[in-house]
PDB file of N, CA and C in Angstrom:
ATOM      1  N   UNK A   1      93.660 110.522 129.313  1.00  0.00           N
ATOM      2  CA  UNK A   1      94.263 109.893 128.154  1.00  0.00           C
ATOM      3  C   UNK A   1      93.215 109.574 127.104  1.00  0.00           C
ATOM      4  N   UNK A   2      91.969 109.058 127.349  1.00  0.00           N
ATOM      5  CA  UNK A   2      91.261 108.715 126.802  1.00  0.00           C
ATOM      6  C   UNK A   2      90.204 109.671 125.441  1.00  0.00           C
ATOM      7  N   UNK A   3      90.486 111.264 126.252  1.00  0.00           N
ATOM      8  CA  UNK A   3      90.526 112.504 125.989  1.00  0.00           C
ATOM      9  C   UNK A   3      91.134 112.426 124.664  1.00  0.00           C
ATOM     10  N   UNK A   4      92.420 112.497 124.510  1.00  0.00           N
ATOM     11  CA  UNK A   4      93.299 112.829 123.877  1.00  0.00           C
ATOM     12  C   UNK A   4      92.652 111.748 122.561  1.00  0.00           C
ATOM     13  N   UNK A   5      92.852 110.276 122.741  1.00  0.00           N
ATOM     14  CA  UNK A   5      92.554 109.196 121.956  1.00  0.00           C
ATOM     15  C   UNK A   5      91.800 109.526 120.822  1.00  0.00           C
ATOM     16  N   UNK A   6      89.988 109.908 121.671  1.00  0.00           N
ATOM     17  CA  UNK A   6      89.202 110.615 121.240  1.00  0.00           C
ATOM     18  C   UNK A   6      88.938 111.458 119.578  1.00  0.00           C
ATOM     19  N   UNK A   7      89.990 112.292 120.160  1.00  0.00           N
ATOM     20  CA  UNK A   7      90.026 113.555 119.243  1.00  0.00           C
ATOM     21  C   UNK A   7      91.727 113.251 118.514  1.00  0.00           C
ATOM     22  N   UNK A   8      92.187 112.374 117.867  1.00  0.00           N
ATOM     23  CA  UNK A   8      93.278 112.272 117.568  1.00  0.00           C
ATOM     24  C   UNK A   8      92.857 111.487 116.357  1.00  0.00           C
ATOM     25  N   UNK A   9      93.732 111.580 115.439  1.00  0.00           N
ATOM     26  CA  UNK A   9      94.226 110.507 114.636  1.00  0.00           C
ATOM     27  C   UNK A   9      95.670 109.792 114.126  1.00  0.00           C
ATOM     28  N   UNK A  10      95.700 108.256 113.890  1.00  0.00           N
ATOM     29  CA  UNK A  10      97.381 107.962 113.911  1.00  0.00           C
ATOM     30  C   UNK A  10      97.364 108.249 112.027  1.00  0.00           C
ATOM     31  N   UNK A  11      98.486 108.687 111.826  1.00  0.00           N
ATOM     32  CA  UNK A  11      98.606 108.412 110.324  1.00  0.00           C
ATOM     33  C   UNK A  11     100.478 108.242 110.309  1.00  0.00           C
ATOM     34  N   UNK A  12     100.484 107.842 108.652  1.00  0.00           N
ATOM     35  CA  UNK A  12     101.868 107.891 108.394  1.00  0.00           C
ATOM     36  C   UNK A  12     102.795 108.482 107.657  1.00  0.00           C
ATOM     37  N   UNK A  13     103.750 108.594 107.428  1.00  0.00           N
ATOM     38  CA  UNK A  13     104.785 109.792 106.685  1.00  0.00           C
ATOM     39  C   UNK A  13     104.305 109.053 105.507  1.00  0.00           C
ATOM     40  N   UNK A  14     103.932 109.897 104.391  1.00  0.00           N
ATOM     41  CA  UNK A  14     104.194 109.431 102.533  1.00  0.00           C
ATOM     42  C   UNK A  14     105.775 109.452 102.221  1.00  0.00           C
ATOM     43  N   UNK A  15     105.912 108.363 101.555  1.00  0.00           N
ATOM     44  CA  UNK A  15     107.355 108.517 101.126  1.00  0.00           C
ATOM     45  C   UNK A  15     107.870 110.138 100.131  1.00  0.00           C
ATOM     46  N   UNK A  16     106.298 110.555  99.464  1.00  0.00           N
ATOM     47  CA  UNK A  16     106.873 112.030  98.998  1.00  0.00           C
ATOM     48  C   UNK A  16     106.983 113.276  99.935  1.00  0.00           C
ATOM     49  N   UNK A  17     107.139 113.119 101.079  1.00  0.00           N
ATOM     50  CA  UNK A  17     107.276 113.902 101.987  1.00  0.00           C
ATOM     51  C   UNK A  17     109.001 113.965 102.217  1.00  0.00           C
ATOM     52  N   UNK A  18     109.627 112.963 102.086  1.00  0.00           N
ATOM     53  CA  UNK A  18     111.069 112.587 103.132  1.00  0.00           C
ATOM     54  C   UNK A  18     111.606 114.121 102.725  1.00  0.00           C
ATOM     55  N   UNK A  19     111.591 114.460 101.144  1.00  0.00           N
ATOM     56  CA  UNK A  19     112.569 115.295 101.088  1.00  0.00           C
ATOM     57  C   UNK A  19     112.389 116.516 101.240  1.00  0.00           C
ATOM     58  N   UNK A  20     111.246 116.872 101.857  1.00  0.00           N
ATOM     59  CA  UNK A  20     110.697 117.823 103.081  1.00  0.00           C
ATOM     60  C   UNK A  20     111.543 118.183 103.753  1.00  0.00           C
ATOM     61  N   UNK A  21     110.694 116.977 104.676  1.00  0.00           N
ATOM     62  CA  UNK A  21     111.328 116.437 105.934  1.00  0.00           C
ATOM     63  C   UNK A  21     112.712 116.831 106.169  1.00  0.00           C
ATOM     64  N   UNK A  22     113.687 116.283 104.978  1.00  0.00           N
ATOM     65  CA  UNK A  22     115.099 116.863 105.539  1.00  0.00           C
ATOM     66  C   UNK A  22     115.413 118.503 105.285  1.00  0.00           C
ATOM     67  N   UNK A  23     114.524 118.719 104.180  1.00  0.00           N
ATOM     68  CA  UNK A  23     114.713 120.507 104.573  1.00  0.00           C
ATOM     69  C   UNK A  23     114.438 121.022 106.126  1.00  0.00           C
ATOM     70  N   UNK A  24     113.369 121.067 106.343  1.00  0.00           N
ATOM     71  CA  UNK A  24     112.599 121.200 107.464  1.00  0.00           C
ATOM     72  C   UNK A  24     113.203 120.554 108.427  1.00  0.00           C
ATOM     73  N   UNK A  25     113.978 119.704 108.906  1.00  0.00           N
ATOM     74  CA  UNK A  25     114.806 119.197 109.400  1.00  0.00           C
ATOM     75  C   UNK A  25     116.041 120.182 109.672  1.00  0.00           C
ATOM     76  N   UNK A  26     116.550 120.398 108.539  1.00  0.00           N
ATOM     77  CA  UNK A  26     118.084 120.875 108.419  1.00  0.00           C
ATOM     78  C   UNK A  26     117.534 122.955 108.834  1.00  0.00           C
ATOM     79  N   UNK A  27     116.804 123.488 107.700  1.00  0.00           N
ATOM     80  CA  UNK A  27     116.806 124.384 108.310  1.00  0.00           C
ATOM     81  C   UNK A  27     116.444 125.037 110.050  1.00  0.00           C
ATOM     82  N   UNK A  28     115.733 123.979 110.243  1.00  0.00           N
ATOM     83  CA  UNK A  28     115.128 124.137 112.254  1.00  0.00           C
ATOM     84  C   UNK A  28     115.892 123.812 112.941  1.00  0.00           C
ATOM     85  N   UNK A  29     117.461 122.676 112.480  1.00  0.00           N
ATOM     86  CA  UNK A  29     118.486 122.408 113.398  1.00  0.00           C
ATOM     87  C   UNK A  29     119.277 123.733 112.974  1.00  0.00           C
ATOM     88  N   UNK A  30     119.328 124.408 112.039  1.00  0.00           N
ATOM     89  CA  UNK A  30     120.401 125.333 112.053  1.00  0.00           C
ATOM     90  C   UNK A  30     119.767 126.631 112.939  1.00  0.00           C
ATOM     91  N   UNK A  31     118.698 126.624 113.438  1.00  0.00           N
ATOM     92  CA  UNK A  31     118.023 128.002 114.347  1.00  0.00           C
ATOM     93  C   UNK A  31     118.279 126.886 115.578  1.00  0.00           C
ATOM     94  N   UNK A  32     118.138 125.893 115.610  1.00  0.00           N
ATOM     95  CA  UNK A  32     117.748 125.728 117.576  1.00  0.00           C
ATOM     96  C   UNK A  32     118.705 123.905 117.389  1.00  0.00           C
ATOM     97  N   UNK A  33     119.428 124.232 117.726  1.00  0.00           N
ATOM     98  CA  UNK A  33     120.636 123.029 118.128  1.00  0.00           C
ATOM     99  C   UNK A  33     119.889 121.252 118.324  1.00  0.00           C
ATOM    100  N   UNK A  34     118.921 121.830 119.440  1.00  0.00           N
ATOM    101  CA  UNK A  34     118.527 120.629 119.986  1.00  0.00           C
ATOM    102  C   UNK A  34     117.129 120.329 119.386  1.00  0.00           C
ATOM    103  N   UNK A  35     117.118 120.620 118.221  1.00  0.00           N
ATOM    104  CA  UNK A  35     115.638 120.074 116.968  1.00  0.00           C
ATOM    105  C   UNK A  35     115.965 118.906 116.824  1.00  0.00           C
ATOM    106  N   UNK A  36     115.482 118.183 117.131  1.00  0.00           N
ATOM    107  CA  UNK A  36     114.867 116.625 116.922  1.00  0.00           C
ATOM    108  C   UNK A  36     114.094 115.985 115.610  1.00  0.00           C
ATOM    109  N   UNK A  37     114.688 114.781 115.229  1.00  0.00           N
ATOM    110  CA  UNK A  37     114.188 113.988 114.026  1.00  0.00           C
ATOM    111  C   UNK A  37     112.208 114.242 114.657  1.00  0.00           C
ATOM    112  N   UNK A  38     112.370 114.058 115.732  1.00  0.00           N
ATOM    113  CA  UNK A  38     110.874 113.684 115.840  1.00  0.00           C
ATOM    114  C   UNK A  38     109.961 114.867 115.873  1.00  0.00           C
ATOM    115  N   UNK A  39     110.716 116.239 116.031  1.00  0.00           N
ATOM    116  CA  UNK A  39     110.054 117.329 115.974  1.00  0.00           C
ATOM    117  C   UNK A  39     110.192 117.081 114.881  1.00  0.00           C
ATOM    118  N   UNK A  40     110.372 117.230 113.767  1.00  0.00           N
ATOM    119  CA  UNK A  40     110.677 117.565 112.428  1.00  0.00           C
ATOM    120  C   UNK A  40     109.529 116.726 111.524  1.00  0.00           C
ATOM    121  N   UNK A  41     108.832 115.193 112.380  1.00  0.00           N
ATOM    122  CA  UNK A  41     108.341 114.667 111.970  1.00  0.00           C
ATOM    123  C   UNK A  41     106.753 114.676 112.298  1.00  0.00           C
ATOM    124  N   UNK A  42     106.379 115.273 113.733  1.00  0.00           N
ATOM    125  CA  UNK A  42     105.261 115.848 114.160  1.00  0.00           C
ATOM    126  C   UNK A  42     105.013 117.320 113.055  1.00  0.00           C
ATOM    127  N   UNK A  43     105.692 117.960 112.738  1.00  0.00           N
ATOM    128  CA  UNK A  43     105.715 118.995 112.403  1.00  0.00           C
ATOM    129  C   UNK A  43     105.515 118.766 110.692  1.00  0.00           C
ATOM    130  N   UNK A  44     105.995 117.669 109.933  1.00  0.00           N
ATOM    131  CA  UNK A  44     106.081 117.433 108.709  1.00  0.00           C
ATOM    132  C   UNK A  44     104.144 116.627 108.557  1.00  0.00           C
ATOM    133  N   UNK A  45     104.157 115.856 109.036  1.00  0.00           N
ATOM    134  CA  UNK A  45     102.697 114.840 109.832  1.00  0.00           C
ATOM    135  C   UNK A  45     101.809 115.845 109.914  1.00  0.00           C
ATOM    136  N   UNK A  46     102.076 116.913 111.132  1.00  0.00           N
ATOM    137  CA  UNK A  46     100.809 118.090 110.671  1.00  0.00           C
ATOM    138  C   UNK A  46     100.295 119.070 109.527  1.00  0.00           C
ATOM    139  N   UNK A  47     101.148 119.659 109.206  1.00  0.00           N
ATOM    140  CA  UNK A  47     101.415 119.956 107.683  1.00  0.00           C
ATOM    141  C   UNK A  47     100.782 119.063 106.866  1.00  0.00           C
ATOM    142  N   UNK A  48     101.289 118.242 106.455  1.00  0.00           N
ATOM    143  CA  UNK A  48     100.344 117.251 105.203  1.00  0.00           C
ATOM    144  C   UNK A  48      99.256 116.879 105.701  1.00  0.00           C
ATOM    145  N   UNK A  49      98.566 116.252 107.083  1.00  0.00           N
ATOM    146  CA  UNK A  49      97.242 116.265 107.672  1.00  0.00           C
ATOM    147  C   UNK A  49      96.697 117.315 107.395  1.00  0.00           C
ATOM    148  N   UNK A  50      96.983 118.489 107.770  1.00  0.00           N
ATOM    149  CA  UNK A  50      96.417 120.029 107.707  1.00  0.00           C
ATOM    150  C   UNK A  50      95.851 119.989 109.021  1.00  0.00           C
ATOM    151  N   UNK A  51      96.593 119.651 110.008  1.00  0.00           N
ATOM    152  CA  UNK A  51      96.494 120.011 111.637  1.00  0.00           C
ATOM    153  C   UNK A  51      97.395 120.776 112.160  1.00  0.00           C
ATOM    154  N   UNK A  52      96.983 120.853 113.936  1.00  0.00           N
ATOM    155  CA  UNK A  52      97.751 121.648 114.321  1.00  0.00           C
ATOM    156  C   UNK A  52      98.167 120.650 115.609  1.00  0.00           C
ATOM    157  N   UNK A  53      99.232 121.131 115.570  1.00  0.00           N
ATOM    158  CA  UNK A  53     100.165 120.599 116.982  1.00  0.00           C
ATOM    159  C   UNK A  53      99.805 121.084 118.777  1.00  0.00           C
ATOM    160  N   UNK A  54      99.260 120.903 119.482  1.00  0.00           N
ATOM    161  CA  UNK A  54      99.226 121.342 121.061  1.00  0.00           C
ATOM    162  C   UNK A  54     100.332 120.705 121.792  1.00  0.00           C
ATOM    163  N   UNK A  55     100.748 121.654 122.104  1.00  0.00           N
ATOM    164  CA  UNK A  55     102.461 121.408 123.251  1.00  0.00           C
ATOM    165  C   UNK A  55     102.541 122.515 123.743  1.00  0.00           C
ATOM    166  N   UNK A  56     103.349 121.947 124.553  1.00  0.00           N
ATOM    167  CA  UNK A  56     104.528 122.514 125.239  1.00  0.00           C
ATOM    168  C   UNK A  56     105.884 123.256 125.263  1.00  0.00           C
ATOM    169  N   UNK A  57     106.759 122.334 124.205  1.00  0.00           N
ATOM    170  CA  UNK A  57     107.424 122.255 123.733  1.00  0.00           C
ATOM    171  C   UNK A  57     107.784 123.522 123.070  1.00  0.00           C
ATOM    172  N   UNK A  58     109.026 124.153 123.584  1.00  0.00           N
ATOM    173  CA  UNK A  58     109.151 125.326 122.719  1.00  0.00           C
ATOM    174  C   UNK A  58     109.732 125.230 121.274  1.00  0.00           C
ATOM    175  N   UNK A  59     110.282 123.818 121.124  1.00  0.00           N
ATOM    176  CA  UNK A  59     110.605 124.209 119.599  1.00  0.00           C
ATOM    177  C   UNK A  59     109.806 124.657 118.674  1.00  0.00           C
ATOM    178  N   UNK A  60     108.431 124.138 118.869  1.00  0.00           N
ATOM    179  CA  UNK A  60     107.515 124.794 118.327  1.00  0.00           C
ATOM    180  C   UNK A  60     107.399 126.196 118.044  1.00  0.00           C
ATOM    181  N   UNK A  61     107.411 126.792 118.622  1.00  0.00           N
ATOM    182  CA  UNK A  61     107.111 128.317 119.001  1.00  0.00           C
ATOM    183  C   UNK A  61     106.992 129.079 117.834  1.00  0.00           C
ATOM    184  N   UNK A  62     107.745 128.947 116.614  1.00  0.00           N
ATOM    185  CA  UNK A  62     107.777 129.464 115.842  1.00  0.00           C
ATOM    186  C   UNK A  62     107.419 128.934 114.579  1.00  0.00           C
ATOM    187  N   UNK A  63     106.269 127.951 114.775  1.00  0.00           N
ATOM    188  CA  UNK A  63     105.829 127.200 113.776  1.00  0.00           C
ATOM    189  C   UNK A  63     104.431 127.455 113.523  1.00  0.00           C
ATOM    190  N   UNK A  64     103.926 127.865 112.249  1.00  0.00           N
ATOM    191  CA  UNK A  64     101.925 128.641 112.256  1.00  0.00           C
ATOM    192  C   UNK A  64     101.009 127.548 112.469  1.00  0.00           C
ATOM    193  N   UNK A  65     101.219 125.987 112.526  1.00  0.00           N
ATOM    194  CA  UNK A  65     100.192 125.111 112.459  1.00  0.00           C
ATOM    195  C   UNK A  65     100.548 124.433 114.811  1.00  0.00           C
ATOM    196  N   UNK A  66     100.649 125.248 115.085  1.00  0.00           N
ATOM    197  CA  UNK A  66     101.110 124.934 116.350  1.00  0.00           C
ATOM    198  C   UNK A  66     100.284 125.906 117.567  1.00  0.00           C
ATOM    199  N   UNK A  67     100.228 125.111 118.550  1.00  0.00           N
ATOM    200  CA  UNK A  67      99.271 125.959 119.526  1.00  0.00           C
ATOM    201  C   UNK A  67      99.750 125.492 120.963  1.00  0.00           C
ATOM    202  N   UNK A  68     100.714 126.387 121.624  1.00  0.00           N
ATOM    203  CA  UNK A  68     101.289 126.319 122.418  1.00  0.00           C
ATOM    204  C   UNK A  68     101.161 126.866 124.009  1.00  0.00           C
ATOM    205  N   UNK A  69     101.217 125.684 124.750  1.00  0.00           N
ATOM    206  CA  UNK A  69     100.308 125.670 125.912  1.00  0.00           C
ATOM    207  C   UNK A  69     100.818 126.676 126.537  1.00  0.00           C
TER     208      UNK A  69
END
């Protein structure tokens, strides 16, 4: 865990992001049913950081800032 801590940073959504967010939102629920507010928000968070995501998680899969275990 401590690993992870390390090499991480916390940040927060800009309010000029939201209306992103609900694109990016709406178009990823209309490909995969079970897209999540919180995918949408890891995924919006990396993007404006200019990071990349490590998971699991296949919603990812088809996202370029993502690196999937």
């Amino acid at each position: 865990m401590s690993f992870i801590k390390i090499r991480s940073q916390i940040v927060g959504i800009k309010e000029s992001s939201i209306l992103e967010f609900g694109h990016l939102y709406n178009s990823s629920r209309n490909k995969q049913k079970s897209f999540g507010f919180a995918d949408a928000i890891l995924l919006l968070t990396a993007k404006t950081e200019d990071a990349h995501i490590l998971t699991k998680d296949s919603h990812f899969k088809d996202f370029e800032n993502v690196i999937l275990l």
